[in-house]
N, C-alpha and C. Protein backbone atom coordinates (compact mmCIF):
# COMPACT_ATOMS: atom_id res chain seq x y z
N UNK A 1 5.32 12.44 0.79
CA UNK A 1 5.07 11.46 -0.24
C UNK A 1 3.63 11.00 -0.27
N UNK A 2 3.06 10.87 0.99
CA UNK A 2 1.41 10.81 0.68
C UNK A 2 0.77 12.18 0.93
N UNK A 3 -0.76 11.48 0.42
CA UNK A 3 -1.83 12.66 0.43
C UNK A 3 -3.29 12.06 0.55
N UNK A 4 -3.77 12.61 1.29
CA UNK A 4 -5.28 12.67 1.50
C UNK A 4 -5.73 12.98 -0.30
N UNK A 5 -6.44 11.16 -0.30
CA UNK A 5 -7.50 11.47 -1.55
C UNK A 5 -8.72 10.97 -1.14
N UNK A 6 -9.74 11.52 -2.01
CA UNK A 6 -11.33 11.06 -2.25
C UNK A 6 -11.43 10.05 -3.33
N UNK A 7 -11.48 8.79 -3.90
CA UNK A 7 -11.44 8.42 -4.80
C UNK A 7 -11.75 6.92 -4.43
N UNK A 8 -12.30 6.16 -5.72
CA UNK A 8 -12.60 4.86 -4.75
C UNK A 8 -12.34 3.49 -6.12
N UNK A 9 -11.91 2.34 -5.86
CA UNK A 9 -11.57 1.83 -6.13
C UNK A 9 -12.67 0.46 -6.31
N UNK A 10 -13.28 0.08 -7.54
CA UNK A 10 -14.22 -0.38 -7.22
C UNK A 10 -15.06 -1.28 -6.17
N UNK A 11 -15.64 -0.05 -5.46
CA UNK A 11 -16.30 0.43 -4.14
C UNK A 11 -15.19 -0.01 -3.06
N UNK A 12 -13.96 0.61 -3.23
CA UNK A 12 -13.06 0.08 -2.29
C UNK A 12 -12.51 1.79 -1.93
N UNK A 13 -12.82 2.70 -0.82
CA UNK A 13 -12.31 3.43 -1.00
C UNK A 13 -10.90 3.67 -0.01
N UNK A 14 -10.52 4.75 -0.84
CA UNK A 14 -8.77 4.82 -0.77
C UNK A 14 -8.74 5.87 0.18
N UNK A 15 -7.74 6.09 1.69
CA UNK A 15 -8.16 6.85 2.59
C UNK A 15 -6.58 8.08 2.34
N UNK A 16 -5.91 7.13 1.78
CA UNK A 16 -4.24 7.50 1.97
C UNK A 16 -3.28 6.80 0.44
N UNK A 17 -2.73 7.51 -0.05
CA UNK A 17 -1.77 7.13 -1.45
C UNK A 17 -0.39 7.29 -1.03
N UNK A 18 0.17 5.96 -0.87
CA UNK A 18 1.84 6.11 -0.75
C UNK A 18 2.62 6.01 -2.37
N UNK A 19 3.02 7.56 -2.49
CA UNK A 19 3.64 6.89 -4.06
C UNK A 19 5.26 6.41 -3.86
N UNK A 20 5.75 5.58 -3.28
CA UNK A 20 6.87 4.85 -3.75
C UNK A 20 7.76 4.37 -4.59
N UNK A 21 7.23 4.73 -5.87
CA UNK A 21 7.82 4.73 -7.43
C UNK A 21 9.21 5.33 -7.33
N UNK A 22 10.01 4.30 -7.67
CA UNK A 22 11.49 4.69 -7.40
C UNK A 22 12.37 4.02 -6.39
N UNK A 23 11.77 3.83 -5.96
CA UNK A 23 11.63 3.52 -4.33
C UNK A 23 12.29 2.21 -4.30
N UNK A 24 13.53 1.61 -3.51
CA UNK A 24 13.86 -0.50 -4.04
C UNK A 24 13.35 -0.47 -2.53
N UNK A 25 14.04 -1.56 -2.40
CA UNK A 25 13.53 -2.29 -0.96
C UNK A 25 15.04 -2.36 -0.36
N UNK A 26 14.77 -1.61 1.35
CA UNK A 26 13.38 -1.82 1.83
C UNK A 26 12.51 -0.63 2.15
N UNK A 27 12.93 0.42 1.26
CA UNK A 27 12.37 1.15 1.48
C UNK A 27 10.77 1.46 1.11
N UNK A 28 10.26 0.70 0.66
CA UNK A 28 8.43 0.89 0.01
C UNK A 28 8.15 0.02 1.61
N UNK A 29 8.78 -0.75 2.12
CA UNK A 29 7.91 -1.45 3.26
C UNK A 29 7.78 -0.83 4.14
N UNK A 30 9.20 -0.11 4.46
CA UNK A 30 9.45 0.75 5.44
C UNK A 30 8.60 2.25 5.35
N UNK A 31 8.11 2.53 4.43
CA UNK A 31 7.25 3.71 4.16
C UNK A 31 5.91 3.21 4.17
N UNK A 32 5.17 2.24 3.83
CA UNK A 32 4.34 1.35 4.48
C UNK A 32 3.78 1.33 5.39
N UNK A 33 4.70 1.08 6.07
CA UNK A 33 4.41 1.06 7.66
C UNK A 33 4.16 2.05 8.17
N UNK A 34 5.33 2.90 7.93
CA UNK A 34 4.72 4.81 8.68
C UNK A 34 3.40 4.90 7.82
N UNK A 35 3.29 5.07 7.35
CA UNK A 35 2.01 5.31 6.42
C UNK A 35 0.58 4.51 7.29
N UNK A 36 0.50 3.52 7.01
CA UNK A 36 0.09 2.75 7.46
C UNK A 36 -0.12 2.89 9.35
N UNK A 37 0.48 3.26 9.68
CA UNK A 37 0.14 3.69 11.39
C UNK A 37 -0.61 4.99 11.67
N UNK A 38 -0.59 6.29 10.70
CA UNK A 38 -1.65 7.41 10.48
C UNK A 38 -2.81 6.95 10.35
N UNK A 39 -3.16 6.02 9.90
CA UNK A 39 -4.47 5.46 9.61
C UNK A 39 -5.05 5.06 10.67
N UNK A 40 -6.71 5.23 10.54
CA UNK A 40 -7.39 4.41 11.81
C UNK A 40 -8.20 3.09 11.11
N UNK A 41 -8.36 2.48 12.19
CA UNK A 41 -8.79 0.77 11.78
C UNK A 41 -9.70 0.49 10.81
N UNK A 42 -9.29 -0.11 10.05
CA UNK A 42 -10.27 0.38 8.33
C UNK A 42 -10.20 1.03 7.09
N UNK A 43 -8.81 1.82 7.91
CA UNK A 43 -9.30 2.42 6.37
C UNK A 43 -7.90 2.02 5.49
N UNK A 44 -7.50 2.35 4.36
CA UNK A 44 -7.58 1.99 3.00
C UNK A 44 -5.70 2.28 2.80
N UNK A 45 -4.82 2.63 2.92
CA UNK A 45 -3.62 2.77 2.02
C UNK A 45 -3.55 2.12 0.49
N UNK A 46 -3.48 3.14 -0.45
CA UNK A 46 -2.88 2.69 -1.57
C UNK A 46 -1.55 3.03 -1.63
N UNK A 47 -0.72 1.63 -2.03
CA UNK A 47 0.71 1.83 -2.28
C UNK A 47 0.89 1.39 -4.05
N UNK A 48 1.92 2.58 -4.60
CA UNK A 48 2.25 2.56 -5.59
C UNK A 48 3.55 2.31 -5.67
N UNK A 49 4.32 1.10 -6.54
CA UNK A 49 5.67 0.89 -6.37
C UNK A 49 5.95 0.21 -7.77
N UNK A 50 7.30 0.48 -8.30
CA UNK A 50 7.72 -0.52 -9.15
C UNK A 50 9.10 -1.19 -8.74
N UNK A 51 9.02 -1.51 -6.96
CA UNK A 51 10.33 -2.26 -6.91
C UNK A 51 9.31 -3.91 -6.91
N UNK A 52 10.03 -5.02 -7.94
CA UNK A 52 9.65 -6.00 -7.99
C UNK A 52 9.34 -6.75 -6.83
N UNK A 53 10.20 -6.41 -5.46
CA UNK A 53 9.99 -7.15 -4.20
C UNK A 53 8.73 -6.62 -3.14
N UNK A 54 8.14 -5.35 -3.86
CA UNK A 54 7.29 -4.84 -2.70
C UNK A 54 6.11 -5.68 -3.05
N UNK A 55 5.83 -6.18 -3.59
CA UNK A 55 4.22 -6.91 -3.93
C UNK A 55 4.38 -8.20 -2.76
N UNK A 56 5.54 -8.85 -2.82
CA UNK A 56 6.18 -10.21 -1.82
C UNK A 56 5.64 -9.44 -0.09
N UNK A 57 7.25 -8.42 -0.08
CA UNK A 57 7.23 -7.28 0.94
C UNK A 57 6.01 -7.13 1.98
N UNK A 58 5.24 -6.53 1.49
CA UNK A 58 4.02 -6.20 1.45
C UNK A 58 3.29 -6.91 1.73
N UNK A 59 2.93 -8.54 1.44
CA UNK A 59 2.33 -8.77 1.58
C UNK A 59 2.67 -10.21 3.13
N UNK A 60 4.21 -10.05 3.22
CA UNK A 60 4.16 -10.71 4.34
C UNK A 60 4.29 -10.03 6.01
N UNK A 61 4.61 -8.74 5.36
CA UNK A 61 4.23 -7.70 6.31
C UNK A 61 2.55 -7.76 7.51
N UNK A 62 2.23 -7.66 5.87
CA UNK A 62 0.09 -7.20 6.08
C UNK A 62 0.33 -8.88 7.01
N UNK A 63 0.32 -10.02 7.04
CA UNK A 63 0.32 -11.30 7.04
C UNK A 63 0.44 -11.08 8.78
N UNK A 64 1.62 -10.65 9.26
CA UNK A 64 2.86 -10.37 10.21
C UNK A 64 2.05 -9.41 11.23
N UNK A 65 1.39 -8.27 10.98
CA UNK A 65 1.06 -6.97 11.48
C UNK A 65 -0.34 -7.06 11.56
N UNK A 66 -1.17 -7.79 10.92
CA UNK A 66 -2.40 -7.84 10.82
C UNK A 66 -3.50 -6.77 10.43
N UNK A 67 -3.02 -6.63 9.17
CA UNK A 67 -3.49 -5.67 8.20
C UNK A 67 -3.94 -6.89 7.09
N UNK A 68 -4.22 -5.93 6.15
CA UNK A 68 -4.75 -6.98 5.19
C UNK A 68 -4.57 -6.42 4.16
N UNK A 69 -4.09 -7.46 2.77
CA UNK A 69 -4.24 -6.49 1.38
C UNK A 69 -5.07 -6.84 1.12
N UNK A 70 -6.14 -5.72 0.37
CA UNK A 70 -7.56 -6.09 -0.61
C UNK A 70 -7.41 -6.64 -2.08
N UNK A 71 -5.97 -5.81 -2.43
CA UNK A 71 -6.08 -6.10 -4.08
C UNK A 71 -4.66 -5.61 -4.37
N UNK A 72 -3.81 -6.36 -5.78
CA UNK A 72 -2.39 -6.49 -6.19
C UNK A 72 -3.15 -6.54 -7.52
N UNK A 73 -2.44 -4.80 -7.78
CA UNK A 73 -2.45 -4.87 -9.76
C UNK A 73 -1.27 -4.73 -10.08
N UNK A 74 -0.68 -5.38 -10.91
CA UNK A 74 -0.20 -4.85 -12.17
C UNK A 74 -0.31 -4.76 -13.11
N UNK A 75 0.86 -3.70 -13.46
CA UNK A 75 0.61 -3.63 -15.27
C UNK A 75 2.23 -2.93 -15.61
N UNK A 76 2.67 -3.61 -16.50
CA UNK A 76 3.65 -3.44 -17.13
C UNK A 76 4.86 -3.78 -15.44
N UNK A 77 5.63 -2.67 -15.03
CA UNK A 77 6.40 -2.81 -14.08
C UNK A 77 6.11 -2.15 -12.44
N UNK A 78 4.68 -1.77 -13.26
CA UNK A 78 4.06 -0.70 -11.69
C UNK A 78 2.84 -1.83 -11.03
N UNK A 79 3.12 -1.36 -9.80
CA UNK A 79 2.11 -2.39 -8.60
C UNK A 79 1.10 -1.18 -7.90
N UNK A 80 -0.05 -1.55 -8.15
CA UNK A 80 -0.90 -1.38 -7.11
C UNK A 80 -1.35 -1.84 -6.11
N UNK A 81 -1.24 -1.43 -4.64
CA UNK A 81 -1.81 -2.60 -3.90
C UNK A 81 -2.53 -1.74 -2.81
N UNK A 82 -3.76 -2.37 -2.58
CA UNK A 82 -4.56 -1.97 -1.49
C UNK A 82 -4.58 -2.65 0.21
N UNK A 83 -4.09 -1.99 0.97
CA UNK A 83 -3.88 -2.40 2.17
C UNK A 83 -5.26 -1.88 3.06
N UNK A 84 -5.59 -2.81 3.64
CA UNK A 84 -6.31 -2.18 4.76
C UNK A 84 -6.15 -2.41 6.17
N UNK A 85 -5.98 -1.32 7.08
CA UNK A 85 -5.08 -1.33 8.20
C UNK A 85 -6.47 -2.53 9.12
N UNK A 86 -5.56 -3.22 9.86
CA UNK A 86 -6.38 -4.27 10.96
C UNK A 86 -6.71 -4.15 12.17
């Protein structure tokens, strides 16, 4: 479900893309996390989700684990959110 991208987010770059679309809870947190532990200190997970609870999820996780989110978009029913591992 993820993949190594090059791409950057204004000047925020993205190290790792979890697409989760589809995905309810708890499964976007729980993929999150694995995701989120490949990473080394700094760098970037983007998670993509349209379960309404992962933006909450997510962000009391990062809170909990000591990660951090950079940034929460939406638009229409899809979430972007930028995590950066702590």
């Amino acid at each position: 479900m993820s993949e190594m991208v090059e791409k950057t987010s204004d000047s925020i770059k993205i190290d790792r893309t979890l697409d989760a679309i589809g995905l309810y809870c708890p499964v976007p947190i729980l993929k999150t996390r694995e995701e989120i532990e490949e990473l080394s200190k700094g760098q970037v997970l983007e998670v993509l989700a349209d379960d309404p609870a992962a933006e909450e999820d997510i962000e009391r996780w990062a809170k909990r684990t000591g990660n951090e989110v950079l940034r929460v978009e939406k638009k229409d029913a899809m979430l972007r959110i930028l995590v950066r591992k702590g």
